[in-house]
Structures are given as structure tokens and as C-alpha cells.
N, C-alpha and C. Protein backbone atom coordinates (compact mmCIF):
# COMPACT_ATOMS: atom_id res chain seq x y z
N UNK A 1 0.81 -1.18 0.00
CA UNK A 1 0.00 0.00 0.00
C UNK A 1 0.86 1.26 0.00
N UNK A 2 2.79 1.39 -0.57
CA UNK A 2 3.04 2.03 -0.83
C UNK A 2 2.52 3.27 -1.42
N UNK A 3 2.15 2.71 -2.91
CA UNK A 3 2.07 3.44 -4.05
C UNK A 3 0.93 4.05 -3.89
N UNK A 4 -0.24 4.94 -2.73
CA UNK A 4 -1.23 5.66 -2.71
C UNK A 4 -2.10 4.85 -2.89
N UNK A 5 -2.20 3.63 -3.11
CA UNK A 5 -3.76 2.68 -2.13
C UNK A 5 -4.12 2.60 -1.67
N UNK A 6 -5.58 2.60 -1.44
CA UNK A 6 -6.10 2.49 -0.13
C UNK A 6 -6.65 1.42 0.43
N UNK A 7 -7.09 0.41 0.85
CA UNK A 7 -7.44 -0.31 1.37
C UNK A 7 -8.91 -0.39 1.72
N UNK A 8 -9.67 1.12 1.77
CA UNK A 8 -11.15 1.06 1.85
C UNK A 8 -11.25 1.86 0.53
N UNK A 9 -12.46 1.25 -0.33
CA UNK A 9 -12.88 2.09 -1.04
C UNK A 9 -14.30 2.72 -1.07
N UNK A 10 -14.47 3.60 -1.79
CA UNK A 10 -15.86 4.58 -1.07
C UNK A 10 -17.17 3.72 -1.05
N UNK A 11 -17.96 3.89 -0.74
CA UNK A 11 -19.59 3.69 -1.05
C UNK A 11 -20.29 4.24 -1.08
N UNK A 12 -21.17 4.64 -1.97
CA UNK A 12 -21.19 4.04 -3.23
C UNK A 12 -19.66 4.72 -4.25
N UNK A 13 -19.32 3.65 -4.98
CA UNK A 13 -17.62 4.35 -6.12
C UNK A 13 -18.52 5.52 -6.49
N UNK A 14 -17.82 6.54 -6.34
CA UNK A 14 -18.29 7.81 -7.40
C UNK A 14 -17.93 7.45 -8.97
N UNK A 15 -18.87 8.55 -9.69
CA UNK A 15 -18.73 8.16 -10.85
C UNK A 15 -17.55 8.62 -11.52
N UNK A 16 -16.75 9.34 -10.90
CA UNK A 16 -15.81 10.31 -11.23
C UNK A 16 -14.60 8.79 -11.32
N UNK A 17 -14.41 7.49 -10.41
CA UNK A 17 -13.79 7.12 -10.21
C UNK A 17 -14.17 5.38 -10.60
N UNK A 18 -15.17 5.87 -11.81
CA UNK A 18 -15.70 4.66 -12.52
C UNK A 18 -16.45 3.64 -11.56
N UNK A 19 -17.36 4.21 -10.85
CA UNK A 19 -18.56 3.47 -10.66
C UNK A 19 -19.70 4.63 -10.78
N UNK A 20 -21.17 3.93 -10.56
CA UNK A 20 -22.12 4.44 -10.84
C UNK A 20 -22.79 5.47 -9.93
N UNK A 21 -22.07 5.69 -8.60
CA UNK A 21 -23.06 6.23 -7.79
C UNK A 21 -24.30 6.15 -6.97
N UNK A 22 -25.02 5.09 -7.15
CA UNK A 22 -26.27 4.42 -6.73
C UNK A 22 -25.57 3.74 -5.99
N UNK A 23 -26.29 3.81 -4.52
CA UNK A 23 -26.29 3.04 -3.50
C UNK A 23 -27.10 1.49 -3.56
N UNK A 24 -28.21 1.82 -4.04
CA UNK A 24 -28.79 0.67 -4.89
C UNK A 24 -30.31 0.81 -5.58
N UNK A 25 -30.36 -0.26 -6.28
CA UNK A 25 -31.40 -0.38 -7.25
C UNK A 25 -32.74 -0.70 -7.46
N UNK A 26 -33.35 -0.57 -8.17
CA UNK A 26 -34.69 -1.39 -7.77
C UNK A 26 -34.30 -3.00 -9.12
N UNK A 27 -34.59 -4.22 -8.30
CA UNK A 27 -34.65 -5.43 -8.84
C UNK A 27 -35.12 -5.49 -10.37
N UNK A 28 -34.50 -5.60 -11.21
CA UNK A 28 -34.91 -6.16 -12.27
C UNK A 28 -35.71 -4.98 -13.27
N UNK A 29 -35.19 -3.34 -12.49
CA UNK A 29 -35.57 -2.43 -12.83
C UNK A 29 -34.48 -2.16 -13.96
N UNK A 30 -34.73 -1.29 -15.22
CA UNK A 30 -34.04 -0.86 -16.93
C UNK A 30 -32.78 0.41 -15.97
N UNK A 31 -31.62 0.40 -16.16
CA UNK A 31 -30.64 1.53 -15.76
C UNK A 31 -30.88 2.23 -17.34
N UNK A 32 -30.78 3.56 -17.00
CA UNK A 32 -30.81 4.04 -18.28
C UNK A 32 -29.75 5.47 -17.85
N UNK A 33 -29.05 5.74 -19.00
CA UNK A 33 -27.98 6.58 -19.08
C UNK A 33 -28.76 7.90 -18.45
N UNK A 34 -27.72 8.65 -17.33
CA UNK A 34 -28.54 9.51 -16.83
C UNK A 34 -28.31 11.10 -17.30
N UNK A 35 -28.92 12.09 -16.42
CA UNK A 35 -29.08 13.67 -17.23
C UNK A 35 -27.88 14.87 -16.48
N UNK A 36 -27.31 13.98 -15.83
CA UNK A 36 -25.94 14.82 -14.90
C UNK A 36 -25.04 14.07 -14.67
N UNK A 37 -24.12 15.05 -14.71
CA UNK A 37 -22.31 14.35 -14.66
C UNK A 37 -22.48 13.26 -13.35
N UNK A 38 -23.00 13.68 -12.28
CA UNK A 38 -23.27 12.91 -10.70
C UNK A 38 -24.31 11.85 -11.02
N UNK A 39 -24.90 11.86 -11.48
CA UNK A 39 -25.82 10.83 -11.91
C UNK A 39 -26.34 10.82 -13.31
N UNK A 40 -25.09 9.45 -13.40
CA UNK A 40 -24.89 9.26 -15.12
C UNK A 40 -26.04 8.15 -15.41
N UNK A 41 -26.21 7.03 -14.19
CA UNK A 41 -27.14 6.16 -14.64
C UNK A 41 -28.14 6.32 -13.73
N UNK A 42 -29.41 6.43 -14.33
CA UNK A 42 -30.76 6.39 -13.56
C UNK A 42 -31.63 5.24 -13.84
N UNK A 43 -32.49 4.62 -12.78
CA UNK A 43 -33.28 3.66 -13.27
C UNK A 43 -34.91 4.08 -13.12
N UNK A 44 -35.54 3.77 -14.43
CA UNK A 44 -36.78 3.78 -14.55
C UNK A 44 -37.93 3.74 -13.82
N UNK A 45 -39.03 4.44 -13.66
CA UNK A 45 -39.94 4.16 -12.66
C UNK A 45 -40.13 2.68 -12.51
N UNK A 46 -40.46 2.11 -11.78
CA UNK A 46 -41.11 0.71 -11.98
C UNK A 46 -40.66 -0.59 -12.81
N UNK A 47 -40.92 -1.40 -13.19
CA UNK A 47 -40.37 -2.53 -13.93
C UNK A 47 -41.58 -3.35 -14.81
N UNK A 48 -42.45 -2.69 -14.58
CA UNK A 48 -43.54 -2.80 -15.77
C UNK A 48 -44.61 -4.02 -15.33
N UNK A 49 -45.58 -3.99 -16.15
CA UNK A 49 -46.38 -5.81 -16.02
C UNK A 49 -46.00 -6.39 -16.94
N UNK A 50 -46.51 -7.58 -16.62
CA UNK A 50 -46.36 -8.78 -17.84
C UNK A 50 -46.98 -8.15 -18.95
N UNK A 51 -46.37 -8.27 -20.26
CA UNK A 51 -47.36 -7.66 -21.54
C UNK A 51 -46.95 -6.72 -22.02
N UNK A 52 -46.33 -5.83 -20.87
CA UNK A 52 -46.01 -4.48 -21.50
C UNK A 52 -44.44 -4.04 -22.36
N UNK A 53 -44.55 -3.09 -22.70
CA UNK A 53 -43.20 -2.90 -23.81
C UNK A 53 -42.64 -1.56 -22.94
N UNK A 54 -41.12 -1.37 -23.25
CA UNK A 54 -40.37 -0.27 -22.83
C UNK A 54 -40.32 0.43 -24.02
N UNK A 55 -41.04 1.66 -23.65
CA UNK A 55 -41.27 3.02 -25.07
C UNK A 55 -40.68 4.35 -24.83
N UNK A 56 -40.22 4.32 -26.06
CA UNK A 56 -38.89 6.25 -26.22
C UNK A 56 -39.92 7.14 -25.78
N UNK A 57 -39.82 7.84 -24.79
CA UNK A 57 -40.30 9.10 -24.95
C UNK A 57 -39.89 10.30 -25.37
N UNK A 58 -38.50 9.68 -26.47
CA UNK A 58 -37.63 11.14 -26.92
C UNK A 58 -36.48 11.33 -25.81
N UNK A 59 -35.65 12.02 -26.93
CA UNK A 59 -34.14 12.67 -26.54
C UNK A 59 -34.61 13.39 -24.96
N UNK A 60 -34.03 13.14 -23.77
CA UNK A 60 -34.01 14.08 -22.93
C UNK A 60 -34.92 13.71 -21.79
N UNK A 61 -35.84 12.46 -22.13
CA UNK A 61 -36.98 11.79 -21.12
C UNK A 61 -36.10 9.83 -20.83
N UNK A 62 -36.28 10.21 -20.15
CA UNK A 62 -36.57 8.55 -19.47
C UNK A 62 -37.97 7.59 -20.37
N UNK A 63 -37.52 6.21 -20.93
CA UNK A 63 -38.58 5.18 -21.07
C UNK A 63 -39.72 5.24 -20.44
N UNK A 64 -40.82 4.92 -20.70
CA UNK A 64 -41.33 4.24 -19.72
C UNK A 64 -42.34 2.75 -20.24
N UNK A 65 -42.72 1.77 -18.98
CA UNK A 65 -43.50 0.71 -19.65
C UNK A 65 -45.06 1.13 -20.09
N UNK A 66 -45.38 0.63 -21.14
CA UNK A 66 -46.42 0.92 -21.70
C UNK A 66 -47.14 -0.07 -22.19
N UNK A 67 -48.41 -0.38 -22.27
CA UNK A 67 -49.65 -1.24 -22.63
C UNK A 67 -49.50 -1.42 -23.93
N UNK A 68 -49.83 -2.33 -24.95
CA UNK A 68 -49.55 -2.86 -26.15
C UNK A 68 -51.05 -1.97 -26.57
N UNK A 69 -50.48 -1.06 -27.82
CA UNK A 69 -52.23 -0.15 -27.79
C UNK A 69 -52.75 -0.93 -29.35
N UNK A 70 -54.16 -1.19 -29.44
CA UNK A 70 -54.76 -1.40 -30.34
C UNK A 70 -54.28 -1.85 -31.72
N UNK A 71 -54.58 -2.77 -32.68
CA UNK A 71 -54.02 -2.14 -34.28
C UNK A 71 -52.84 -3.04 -34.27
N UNK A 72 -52.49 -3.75 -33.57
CA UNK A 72 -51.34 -4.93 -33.26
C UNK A 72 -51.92 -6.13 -33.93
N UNK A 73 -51.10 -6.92 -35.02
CA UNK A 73 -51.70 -8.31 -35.41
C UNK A 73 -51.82 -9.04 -34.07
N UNK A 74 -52.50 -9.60 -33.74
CA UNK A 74 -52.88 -10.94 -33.03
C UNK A 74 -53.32 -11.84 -33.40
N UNK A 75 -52.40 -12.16 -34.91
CA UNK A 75 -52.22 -13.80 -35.14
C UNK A 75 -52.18 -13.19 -36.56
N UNK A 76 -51.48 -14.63 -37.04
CA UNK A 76 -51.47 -14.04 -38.79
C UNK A 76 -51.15 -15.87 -39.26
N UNK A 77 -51.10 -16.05 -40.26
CA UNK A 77 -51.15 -17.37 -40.81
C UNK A 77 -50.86 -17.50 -42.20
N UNK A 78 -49.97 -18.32 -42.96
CA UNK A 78 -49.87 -18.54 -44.28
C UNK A 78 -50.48 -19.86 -44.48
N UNK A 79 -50.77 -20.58 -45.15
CA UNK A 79 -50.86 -22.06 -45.36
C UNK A 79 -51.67 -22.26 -46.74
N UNK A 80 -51.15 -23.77 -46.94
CA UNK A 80 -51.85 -24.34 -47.90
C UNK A 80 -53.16 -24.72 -47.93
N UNK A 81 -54.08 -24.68 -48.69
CA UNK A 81 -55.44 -24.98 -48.31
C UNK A 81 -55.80 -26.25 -49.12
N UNK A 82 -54.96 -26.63 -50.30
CA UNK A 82 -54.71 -27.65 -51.52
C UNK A 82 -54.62 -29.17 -50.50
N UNK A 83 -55.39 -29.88 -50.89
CA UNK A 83 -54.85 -31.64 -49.93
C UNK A 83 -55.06 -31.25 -48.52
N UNK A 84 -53.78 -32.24 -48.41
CA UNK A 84 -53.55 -31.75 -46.82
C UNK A 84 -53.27 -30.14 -46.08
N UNK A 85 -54.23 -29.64 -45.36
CA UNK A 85 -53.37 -28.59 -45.36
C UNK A 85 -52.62 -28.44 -44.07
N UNK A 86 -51.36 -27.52 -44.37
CA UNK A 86 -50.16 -26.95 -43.99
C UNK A 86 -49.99 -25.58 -43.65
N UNK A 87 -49.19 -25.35 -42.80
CA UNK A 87 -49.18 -24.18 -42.55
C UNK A 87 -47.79 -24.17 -42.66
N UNK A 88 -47.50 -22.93 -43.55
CA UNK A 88 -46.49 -22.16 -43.75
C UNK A 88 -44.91 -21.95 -42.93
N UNK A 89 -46.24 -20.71 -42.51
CA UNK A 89 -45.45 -19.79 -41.59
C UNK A 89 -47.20 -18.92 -40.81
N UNK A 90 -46.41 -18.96 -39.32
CA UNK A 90 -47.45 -18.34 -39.04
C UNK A 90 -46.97 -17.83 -37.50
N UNK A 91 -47.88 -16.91 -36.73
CA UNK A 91 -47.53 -16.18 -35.44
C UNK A 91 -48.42 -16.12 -34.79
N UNK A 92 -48.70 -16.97 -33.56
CA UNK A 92 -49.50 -17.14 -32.45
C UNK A 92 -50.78 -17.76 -32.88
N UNK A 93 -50.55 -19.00 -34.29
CA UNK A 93 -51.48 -19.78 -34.22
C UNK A 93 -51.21 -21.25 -34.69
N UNK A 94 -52.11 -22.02 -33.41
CA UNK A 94 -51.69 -23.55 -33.28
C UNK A 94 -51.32 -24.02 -34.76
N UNK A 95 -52.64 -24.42 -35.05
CA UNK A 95 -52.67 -25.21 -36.16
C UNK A 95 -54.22 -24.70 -37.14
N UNK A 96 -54.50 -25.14 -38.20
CA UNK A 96 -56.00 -24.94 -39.19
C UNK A 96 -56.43 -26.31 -39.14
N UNK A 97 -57.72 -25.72 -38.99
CA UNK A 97 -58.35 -27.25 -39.25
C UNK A 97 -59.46 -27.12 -40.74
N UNK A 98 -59.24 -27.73 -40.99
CA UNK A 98 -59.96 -28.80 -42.36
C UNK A 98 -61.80 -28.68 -42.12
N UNK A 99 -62.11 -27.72 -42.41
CA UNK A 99 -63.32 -28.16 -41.92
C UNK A 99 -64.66 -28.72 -43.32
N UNK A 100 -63.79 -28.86 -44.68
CA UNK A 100 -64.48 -29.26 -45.94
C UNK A 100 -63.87 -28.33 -46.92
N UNK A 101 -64.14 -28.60 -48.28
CA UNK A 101 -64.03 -27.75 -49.45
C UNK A 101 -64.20 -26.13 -48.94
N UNK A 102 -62.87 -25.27 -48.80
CA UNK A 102 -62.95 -24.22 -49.04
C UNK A 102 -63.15 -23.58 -47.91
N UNK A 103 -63.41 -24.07 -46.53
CA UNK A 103 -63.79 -23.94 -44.82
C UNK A 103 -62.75 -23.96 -44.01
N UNK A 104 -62.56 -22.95 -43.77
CA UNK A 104 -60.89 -23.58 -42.56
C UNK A 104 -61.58 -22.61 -41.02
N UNK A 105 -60.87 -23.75 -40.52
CA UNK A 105 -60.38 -22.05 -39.04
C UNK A 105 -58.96 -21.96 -38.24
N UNK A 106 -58.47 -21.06 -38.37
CA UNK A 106 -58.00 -20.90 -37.77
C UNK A 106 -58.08 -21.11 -36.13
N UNK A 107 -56.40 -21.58 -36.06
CA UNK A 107 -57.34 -21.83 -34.08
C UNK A 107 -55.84 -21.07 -33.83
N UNK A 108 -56.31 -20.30 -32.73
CA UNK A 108 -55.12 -19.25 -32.02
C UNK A 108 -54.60 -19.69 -30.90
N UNK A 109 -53.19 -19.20 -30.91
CA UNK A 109 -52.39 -20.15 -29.59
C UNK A 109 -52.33 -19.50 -28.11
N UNK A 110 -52.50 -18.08 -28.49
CA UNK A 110 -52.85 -17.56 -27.17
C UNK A 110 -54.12 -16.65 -27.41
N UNK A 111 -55.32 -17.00 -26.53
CA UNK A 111 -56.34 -16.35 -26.59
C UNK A 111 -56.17 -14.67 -26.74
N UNK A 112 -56.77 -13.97 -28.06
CA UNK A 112 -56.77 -12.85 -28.06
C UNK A 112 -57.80 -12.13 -26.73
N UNK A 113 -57.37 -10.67 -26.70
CA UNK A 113 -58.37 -10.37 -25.29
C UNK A 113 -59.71 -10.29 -25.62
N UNK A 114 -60.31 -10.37 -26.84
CA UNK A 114 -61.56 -9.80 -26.64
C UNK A 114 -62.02 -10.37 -28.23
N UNK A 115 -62.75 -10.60 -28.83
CA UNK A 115 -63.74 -11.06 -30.51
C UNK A 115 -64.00 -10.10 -30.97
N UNK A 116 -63.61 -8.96 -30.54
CA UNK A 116 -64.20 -7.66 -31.26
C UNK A 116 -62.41 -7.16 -32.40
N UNK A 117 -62.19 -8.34 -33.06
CA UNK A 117 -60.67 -7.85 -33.85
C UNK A 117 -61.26 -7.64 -35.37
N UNK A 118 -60.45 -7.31 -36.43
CA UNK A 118 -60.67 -7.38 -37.47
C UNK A 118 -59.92 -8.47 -38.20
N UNK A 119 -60.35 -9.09 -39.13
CA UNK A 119 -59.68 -10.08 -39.88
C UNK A 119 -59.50 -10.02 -41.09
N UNK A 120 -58.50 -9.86 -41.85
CA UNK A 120 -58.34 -9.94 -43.49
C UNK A 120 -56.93 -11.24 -44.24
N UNK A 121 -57.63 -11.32 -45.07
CA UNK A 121 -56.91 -12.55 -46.30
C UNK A 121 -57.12 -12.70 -47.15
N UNK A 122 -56.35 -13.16 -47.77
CA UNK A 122 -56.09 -13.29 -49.48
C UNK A 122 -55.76 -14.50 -49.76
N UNK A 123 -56.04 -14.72 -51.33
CA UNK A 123 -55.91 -16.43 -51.36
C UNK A 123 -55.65 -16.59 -52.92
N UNK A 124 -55.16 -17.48 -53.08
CA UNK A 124 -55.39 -17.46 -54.61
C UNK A 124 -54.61 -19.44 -54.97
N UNK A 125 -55.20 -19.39 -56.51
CA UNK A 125 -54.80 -20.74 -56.72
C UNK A 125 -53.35 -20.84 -56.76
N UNK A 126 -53.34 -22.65 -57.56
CA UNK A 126 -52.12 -22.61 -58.07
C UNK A 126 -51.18 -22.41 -59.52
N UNK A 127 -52.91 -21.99 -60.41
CA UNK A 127 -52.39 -21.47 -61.66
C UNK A 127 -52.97 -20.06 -61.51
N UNK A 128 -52.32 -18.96 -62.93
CA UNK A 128 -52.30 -17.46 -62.35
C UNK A 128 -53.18 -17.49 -63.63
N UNK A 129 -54.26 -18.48 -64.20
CA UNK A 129 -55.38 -17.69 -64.85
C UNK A 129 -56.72 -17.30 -64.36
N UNK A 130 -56.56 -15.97 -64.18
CA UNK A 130 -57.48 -15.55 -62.81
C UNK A 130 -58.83 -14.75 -63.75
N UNK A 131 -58.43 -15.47 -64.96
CA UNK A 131 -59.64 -14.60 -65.67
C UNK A 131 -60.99 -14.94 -65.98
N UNK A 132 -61.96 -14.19 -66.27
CA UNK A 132 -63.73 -14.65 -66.08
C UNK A 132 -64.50 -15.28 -65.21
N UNK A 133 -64.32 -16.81 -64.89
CA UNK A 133 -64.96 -16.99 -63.63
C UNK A 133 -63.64 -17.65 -62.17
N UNK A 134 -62.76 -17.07 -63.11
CA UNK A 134 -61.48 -18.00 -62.04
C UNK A 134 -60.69 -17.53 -61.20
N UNK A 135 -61.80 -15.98 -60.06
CA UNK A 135 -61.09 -15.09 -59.45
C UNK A 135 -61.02 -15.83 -58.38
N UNK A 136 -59.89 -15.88 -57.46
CA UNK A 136 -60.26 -15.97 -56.28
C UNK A 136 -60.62 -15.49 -54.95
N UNK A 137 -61.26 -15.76 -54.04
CA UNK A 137 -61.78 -14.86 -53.21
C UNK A 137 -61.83 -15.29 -52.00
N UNK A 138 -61.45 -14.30 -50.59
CA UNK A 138 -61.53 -14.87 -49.16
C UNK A 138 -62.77 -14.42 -48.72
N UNK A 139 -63.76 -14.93 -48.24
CA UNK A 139 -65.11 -14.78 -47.14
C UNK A 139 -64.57 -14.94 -45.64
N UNK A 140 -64.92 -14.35 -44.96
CA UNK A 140 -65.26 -14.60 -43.46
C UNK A 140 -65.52 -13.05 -42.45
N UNK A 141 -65.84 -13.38 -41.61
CA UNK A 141 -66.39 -14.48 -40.89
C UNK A 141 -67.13 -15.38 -41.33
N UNK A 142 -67.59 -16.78 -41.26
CA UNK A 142 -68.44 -17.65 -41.79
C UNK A 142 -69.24 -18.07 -40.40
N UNK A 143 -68.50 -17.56 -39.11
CA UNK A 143 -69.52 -18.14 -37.99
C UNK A 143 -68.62 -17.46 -36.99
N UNK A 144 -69.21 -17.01 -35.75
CA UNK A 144 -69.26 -16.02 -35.19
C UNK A 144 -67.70 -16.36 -34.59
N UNK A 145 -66.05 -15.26 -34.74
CA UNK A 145 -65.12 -15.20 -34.18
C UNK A 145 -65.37 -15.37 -32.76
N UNK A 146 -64.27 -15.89 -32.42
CA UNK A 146 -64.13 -16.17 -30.64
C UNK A 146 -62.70 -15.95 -30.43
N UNK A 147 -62.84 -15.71 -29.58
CA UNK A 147 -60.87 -15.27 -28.52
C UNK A 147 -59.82 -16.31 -29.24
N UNK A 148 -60.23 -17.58 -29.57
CA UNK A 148 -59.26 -18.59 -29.73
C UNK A 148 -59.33 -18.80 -31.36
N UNK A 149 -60.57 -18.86 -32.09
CA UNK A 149 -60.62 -19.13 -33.56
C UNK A 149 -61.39 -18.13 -34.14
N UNK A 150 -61.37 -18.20 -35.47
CA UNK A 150 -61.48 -17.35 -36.78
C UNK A 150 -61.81 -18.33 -37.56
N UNK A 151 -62.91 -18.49 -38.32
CA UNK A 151 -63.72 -19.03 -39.61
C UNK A 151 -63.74 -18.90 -41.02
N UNK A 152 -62.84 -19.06 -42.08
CA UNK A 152 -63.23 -18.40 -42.85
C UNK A 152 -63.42 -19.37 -44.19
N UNK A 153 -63.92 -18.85 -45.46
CA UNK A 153 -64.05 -19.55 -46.55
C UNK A 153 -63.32 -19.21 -47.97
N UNK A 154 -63.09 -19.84 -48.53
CA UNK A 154 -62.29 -19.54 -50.20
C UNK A 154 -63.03 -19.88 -50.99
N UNK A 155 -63.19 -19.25 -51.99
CA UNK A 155 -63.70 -19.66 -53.37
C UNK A 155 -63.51 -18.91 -54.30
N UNK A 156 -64.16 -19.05 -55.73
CA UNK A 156 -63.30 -18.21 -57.21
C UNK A 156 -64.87 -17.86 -57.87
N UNK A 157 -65.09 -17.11 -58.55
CA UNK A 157 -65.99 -16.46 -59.16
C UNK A 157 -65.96 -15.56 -59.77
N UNK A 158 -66.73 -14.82 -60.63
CA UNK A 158 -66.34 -13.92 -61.76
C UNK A 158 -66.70 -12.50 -61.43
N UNK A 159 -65.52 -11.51 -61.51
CA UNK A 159 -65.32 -10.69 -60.76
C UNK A 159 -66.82 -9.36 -60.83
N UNK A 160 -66.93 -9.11 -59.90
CA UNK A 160 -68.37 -8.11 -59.35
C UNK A 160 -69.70 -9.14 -59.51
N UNK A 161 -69.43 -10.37 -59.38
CA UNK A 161 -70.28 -11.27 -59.31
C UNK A 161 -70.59 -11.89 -57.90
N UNK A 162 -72.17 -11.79 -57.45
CA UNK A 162 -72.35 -11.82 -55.91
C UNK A 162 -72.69 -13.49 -55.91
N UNK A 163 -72.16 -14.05 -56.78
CA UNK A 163 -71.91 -15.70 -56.47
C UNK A 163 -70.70 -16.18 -57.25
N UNK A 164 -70.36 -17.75 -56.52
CA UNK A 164 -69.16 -18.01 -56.98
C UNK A 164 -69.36 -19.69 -56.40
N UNK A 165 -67.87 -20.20 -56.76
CA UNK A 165 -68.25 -21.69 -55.83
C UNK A 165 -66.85 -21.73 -54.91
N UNK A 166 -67.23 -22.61 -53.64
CA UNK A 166 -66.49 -22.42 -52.67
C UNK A 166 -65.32 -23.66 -53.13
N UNK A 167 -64.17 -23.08 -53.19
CA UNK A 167 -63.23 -24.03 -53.81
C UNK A 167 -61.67 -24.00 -52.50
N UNK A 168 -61.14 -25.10 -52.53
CA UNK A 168 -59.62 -25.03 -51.92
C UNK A 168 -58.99 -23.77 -52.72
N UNK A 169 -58.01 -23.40 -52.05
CA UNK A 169 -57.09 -22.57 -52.32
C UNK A 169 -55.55 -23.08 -51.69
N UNK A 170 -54.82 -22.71 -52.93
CA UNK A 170 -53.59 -23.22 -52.66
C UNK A 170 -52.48 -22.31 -51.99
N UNK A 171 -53.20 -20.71 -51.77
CA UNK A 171 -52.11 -20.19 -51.00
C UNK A 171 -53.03 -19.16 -50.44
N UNK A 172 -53.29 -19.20 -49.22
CA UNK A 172 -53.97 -18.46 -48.13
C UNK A 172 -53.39 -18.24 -46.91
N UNK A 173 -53.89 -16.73 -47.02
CA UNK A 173 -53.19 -15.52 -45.94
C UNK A 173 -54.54 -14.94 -44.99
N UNK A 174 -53.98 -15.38 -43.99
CA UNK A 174 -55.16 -14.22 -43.08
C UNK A 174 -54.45 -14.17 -42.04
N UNK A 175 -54.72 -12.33 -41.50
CA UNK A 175 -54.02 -11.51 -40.13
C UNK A 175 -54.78 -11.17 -39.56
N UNK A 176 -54.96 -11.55 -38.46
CA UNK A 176 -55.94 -10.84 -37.42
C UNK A 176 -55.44 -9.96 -36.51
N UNK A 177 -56.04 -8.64 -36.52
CA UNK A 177 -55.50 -7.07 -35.99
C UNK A 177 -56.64 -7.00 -34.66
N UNK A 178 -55.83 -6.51 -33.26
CA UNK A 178 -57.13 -6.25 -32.73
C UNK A 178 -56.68 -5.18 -32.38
């Protein structure tokens, strides 16, 4: 302890001397770079609920946790509708079930909060002559949405024509937004 060591060092290290200054923290709480030379790191109000996201409030503010707002897919799905069907690629849903020519539902892997979402999809065959009566087309709802599934139907018909026949489709898309 010649050379100007000391043997106790401060508490809390100043920041001047490469520590942070905080005596201590809150558990599992975000440190975020702070707004003064003395306090370089600050931690966030709170540590949020389950669900929630850490959001910018801009240059010069602290994060904070925030509620997932509206207008968010809650579930989306690619799959084959041709034979057996398959699913793609898809996000927060189990599996489709087969329910006949042109009928599927979707079944969701984590219950959305509420049936009041919107649903859209697109579909089309596996040849690209989509002309006179060989449009294809997504229907649904076909029976009333619920938290866990979505209903919907495919078929091809001739375009501004309010009938058609309900046919497989070989490449179908539907996202559900709530």
C-alpha cells in the first residue's frame, strides 16, 4: 500500500472514479444513461407488467413501460389450403383445421383479449389464370369469431359477381388485428 492505495474504497464508487453512484437499485428495474455528470445512470420508474413494452419518450426523457395499444396483429397465418393442409409460416397460431371444401379455421395459440378484432386474407390458386370466372376470393367471418378461432371460406368467381363456388385454395393468408 506504498504506491497511494487504499485499502477502503468509497460507497457508493463515485462516478468520477468509474462506478455508478447508486447506493442501490430497484430489482430487475431498466438503468438508463442519466441527465448529470453525478448521476450518469438512472433507473426507470417501476419494472412494468407482464405484456407491456419499454417506449422512447424522446431525446431528454426517461422510457417508460407501456400497454400494447390497439391495431397490433394478433395472429397471422400462411398455409396451404390444396390436400392436406399446412401451414407455412405463421404467429400465435396452433394449427387450421380442415373443416371441408374451401372452410378452414383458424385456431389461435394464445387467446386474443376480446372477438371484437378485425380479420383480413387473401388467397389465390395454383395457376395465375385468374380470368372470367377463375377469381379468387376470401369470405369470413363464416360463424361467429371467438378469442381462440377465426372461420373463414375460399372460393373463385367472376369478378363483381355476388356468387361463386367455394373451392380449396392453394395459397392463403389471413391476419388478425385487434
Amino acid at each position: 500500500m506504498s504506491q497511494g492505495f487504499t485499502s477502503q474504497l468509497p460507497v457508493p464508487l463515485p462516478v468520477a472514479q468509474g462506478g455508478t453512484g447508486l447506493t442501490s437499485t430497484t430489482a430487475y428495474a431498466v438503468l438508463c444513461g442519466g441527465t448529470t455528470s453525478t448521476g450518469n445512470l438512472q433507473s426507470i420508474a417501476g419494472v412494468g407488467t407482464s405484456g407491456q413494452v419499454l417506449t422512447s419518450n424522446g431525446a431528454g426523457a426517461l422510457p417508460t413501460f407501456q400497454t400494447l395499444q390497439q391495431g397490433n396483429i394478433g395472429a397471422w397465418v400462411n398455409f396451404n389450403g390444396l390436400g392436406a393442409v399446412a401451414i407455412r409460416a405463421s404467429g400465435n397460431v396452433t394449427s387450421i383445421t380442415d373443416n371441408g371444401t374451401g372452410d378452414y379455421t383458424v385456431n389461435i395459440t394464445t387467446a386474443l383479449t376480446d372477438a371484437n378484432y378485425s380479420a383480413v386474407g387473401t388467397c389465390s390458386l395454383s395457376s395465375n389464370d385468374y380470368s372470367g370466372s377463375n377469381v379468387p376470393y376470401f369470405s369470413g367471418p363464416v360463424a361467429t369469431p371467438t378469442t381462440t378461432t377465426y372461420r373463414l371460406q375460399t372460393g373463385q368467381g367472376a369478378v363483381g359477381s355476388q356468387s361463386g363456388n367455394i373451392i380449396d385454395c392453394t395459397f392463403i393468408s389471413v391476419q388478425i388485428v385487434r
